[in-house]
N, C-alpha and C. Protein backbone atom coordinates (compact mmCIF):
# COMPACT_ATOMS: atom_id res chain seq x y z
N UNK A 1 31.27 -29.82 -18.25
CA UNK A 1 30.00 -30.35 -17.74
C UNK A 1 30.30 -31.46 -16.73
N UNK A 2 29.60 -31.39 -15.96
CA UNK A 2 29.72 -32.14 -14.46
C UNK A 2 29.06 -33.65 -15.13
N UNK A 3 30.17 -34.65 -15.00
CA UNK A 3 29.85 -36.20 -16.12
C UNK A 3 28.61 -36.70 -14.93
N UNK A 4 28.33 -36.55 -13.71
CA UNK A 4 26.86 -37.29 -13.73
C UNK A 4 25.63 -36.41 -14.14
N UNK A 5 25.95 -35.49 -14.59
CA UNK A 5 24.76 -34.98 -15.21
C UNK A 5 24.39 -34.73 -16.69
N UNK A 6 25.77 -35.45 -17.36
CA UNK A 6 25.28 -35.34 -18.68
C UNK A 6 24.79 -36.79 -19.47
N UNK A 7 24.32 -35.98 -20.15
CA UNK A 7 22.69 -36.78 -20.77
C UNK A 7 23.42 -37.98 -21.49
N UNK A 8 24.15 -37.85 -21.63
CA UNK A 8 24.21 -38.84 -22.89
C UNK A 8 25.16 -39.89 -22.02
N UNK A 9 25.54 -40.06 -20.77
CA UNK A 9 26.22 -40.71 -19.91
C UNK A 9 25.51 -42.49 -20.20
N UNK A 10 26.48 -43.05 -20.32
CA UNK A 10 25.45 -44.96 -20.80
C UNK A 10 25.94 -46.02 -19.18
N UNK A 11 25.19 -45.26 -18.45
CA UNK A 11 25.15 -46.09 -17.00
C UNK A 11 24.49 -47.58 -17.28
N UNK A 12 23.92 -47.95 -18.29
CA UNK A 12 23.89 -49.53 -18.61
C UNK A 12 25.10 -50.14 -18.53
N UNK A 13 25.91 -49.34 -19.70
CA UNK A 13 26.86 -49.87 -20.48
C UNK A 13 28.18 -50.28 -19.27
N UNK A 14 27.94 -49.47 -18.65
CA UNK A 14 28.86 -48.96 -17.07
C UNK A 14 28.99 -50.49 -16.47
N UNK A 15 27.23 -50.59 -16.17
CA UNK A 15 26.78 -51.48 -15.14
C UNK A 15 26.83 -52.66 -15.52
N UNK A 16 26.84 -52.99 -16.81
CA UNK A 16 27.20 -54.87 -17.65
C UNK A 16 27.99 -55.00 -17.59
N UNK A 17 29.17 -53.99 -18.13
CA UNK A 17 30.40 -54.16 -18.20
C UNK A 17 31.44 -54.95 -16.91
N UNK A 18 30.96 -54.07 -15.83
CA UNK A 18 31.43 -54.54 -14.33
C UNK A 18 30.28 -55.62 -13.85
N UNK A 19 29.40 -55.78 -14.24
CA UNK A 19 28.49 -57.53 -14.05
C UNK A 19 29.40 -58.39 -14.67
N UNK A 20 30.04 -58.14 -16.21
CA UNK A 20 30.44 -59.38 -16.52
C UNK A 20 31.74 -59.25 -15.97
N UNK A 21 32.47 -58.60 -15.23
CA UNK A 21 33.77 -58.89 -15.04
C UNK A 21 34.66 -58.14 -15.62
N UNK A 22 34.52 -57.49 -16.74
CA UNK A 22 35.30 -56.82 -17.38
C UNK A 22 35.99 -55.19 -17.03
N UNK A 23 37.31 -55.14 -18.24
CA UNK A 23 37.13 -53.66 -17.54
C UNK A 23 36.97 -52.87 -19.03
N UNK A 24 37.38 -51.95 -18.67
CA UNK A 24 37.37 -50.97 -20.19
C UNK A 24 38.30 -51.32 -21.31
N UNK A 25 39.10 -52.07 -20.77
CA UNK A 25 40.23 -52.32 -21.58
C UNK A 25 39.89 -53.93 -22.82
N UNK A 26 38.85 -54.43 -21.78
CA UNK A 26 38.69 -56.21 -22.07
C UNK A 26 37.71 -56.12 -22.90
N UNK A 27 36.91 -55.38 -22.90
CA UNK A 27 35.35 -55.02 -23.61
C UNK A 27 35.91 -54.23 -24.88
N UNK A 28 37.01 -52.88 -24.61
CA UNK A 28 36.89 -52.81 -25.59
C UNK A 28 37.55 -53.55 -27.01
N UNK A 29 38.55 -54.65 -25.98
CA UNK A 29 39.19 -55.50 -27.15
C UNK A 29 38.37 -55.96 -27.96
N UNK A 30 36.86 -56.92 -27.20
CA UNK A 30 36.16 -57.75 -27.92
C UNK A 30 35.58 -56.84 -28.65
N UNK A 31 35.38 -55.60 -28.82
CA UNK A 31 34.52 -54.51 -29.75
C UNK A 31 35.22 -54.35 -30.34
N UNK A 32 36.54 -54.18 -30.75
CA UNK A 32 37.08 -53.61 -31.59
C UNK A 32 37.82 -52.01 -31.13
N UNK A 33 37.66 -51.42 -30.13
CA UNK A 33 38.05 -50.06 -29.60
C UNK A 33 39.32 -50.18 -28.56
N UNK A 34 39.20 -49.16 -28.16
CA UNK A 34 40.65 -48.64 -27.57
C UNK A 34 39.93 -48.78 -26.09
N UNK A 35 40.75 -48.85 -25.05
CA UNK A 35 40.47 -48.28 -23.68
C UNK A 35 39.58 -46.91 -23.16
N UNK A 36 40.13 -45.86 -23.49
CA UNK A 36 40.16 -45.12 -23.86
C UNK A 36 38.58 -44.38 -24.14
N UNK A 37 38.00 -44.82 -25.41
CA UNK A 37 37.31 -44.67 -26.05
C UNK A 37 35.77 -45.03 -24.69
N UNK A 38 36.07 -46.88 -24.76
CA UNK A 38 35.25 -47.15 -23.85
C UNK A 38 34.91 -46.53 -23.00
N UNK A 39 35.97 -46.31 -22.08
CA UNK A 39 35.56 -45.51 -20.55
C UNK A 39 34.87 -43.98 -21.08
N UNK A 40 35.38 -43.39 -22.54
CA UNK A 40 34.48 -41.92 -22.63
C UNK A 40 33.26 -42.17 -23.01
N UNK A 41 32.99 -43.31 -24.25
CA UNK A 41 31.92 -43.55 -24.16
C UNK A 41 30.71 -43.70 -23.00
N UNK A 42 31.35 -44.62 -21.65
CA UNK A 42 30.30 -44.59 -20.55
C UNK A 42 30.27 -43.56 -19.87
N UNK A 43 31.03 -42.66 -19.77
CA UNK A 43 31.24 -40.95 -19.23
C UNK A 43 30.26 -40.18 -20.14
N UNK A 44 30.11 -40.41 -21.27
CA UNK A 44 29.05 -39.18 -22.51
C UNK A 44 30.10 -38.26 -22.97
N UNK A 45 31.32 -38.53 -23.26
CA UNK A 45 31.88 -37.79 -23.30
C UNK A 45 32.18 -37.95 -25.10
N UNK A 46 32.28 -39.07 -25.31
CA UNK A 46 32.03 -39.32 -26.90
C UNK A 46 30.74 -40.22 -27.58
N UNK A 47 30.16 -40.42 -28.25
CA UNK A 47 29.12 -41.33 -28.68
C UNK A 47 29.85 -42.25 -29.56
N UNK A 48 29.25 -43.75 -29.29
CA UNK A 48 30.06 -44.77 -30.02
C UNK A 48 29.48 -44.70 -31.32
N UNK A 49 30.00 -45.18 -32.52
CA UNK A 49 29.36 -45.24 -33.73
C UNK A 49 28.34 -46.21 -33.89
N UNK A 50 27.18 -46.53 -34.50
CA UNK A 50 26.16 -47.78 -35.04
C UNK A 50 27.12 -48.71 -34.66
N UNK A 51 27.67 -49.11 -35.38
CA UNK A 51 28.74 -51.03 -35.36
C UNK A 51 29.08 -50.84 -33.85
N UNK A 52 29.95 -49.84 -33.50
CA UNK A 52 30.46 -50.35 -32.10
C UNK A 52 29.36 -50.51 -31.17
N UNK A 53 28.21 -49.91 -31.10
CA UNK A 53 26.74 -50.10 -30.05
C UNK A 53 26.59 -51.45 -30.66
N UNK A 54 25.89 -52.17 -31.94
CA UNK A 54 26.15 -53.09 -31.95
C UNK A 54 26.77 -54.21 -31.64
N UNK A 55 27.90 -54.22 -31.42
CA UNK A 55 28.96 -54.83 -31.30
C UNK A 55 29.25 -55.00 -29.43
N UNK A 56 29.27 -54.01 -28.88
CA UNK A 56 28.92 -53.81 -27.66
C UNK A 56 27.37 -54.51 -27.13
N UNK A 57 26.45 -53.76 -27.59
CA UNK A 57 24.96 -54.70 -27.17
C UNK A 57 25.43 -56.34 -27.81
N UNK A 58 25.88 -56.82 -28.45
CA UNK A 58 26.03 -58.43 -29.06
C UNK A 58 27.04 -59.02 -27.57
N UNK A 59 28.49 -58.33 -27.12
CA UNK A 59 29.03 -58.57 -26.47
C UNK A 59 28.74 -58.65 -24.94
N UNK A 60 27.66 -57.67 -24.94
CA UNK A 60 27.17 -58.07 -23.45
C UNK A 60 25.94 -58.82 -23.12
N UNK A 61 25.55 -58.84 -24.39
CA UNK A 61 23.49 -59.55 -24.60
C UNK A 61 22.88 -58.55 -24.10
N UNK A 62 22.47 -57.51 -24.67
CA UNK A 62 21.38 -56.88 -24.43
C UNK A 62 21.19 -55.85 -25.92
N UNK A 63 20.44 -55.14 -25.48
CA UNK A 63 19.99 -54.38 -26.66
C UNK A 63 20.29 -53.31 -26.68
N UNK A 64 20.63 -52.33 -28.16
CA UNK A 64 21.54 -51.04 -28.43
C UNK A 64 20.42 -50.20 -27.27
N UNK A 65 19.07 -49.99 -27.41
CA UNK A 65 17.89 -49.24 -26.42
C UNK A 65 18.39 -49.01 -25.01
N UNK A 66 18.55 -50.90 -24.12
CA UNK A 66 19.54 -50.59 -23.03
C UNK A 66 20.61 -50.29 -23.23
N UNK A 67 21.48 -49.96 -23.64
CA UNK A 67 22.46 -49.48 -23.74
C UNK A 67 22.81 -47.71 -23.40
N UNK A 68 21.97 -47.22 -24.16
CA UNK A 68 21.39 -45.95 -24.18
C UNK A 68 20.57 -45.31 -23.34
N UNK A 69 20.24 -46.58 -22.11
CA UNK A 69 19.51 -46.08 -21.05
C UNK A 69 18.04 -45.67 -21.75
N UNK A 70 17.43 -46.02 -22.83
CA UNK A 70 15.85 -45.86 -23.70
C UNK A 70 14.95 -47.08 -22.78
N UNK A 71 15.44 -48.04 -22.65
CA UNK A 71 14.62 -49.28 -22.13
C UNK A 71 15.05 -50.19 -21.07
N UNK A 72 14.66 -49.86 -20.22
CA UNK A 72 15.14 -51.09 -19.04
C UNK A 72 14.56 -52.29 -19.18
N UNK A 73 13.19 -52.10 -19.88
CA UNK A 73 13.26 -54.10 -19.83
C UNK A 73 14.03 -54.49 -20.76
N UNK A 74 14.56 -53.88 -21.58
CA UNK A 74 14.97 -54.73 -23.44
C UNK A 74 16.14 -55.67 -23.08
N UNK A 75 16.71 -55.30 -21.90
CA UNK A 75 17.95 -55.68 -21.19
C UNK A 75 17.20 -57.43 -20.88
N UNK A 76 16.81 -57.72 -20.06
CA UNK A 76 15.77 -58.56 -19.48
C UNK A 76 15.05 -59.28 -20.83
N UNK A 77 14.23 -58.58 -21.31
CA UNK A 77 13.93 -59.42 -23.51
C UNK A 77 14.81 -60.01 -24.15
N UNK A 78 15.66 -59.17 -23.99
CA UNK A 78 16.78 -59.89 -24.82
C UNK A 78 17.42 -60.81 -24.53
N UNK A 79 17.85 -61.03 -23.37
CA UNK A 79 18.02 -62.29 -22.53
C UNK A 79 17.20 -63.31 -22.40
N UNK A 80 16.09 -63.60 -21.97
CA UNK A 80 14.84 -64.19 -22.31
C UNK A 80 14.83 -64.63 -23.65
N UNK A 81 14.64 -63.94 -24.47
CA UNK A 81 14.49 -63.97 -25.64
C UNK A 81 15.27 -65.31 -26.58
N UNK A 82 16.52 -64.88 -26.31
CA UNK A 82 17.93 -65.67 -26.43
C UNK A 82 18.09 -66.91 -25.59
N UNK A 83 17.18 -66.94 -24.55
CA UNK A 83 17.52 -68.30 -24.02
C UNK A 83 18.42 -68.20 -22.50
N UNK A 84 19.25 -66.99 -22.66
CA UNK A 84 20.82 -67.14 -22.15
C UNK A 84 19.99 -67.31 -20.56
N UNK A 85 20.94 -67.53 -19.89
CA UNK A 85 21.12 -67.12 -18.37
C UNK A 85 23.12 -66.39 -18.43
N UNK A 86 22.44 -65.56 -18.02
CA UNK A 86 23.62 -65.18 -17.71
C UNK A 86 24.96 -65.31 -16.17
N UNK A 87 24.27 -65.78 -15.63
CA UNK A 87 25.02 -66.34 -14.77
C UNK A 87 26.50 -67.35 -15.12
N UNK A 88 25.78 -67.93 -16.35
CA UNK A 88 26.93 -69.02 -16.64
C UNK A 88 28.31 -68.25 -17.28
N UNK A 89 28.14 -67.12 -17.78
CA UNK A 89 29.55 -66.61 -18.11
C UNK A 89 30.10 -65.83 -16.96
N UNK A 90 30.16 -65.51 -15.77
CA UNK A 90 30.21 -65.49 -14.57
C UNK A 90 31.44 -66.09 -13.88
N UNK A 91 32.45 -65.77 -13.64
CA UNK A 91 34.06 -66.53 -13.54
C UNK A 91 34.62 -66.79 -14.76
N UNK A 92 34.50 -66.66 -16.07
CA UNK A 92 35.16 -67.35 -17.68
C UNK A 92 36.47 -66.24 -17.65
N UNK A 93 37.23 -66.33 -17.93
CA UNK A 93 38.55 -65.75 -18.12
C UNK A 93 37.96 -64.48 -19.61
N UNK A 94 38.64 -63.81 -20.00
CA UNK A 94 38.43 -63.10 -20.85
C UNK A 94 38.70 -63.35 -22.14
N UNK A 95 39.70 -64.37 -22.04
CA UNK A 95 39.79 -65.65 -23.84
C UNK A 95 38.97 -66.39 -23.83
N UNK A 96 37.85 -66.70 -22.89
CA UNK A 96 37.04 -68.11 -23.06
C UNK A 96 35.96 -67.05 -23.34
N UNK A 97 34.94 -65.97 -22.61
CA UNK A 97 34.09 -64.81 -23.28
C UNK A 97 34.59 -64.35 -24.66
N UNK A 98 36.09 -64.39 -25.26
CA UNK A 98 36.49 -64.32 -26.28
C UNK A 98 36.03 -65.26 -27.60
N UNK A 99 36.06 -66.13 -27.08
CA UNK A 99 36.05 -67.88 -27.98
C UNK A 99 34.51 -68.11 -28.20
N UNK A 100 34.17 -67.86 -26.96
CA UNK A 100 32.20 -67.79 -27.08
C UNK A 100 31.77 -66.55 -27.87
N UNK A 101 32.16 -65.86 -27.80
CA UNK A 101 32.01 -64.65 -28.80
C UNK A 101 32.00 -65.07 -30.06
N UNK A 102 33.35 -65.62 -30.56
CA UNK A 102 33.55 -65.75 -32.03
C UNK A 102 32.84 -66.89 -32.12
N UNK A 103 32.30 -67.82 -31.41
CA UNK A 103 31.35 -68.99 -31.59
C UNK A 103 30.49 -68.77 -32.20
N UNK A 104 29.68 -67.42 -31.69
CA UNK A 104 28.15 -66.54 -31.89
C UNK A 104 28.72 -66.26 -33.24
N UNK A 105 29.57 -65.46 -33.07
CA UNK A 105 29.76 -64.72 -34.75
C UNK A 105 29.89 -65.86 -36.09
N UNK A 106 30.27 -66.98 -36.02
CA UNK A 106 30.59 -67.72 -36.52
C UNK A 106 28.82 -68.42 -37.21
N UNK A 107 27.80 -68.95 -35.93
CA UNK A 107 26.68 -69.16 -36.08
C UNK A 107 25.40 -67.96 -36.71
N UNK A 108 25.78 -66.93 -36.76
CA UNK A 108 25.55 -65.71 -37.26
C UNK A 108 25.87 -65.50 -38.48
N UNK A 109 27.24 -65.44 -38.99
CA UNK A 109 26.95 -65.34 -40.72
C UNK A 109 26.89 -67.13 -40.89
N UNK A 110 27.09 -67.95 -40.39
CA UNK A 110 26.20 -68.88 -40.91
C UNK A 110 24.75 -68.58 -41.54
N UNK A 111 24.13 -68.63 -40.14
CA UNK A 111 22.71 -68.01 -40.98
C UNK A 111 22.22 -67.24 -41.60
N UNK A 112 23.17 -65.96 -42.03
CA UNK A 112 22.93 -65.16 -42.57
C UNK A 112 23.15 -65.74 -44.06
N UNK A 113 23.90 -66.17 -44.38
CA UNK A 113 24.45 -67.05 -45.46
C UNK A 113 23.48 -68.00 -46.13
N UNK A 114 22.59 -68.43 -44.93
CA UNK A 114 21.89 -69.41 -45.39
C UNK A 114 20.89 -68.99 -45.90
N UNK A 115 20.51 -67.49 -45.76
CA UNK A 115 19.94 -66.81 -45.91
C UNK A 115 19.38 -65.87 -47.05
């Protein structure tokens, strides 16, 4: 199957990925995946599991919906939502998006905990 025409292709996932700087290799460290995997995932060539869409939508700020190409504003909500501007992670090396990452995760089962 000719990859721009299949359906399940995640041209979000494509398009954050290269906004924040990253490549397939850097994204999929902070997820947990292989190289590999990533780049088939944004091709449709494999579907990521629940946790890794998760994990992926947490890592780029947006929502599993955009991700999946279901919602173009949720991208935009979720941001909003959160406060972020995203501009400011914009030049960060890929250990400092690393460190801010585990920051979030850290404030996260906090509250879940508290919870």
């Amino acid at each position: 199957m000719d990859s721009k025409s299949n359906p399940r292709r995640m041209d979000n996932l494509r398009r954050l990925r290269k906004e924040r700087g990253l490549t397939c290799e850097s994204l999929g460290t902070l997820v947990g995946v292989k190289k590999s995997a990533m780049s088939k995932y944004e091709r449709g060539e494999i579907q990521p599991s629940k946790q890794v869409l998760e994990n992926i939508s947490e890592a780029l700020c947006c929502t599993v919906d955009y991700l999946l190409d279901k919602d173009e504003s949720a991208r935009g909500a979720a941001q909003r939502a959160a406060g972020l501007d995203m501009e400011v992670f914009n030049g960060l090396t890929l250990s400092e998006i690393g460190a801010l990452s585990k920051i979030a995760q850290i404030f996260k089962e906090q509250r879940n905990a508290a919870n």
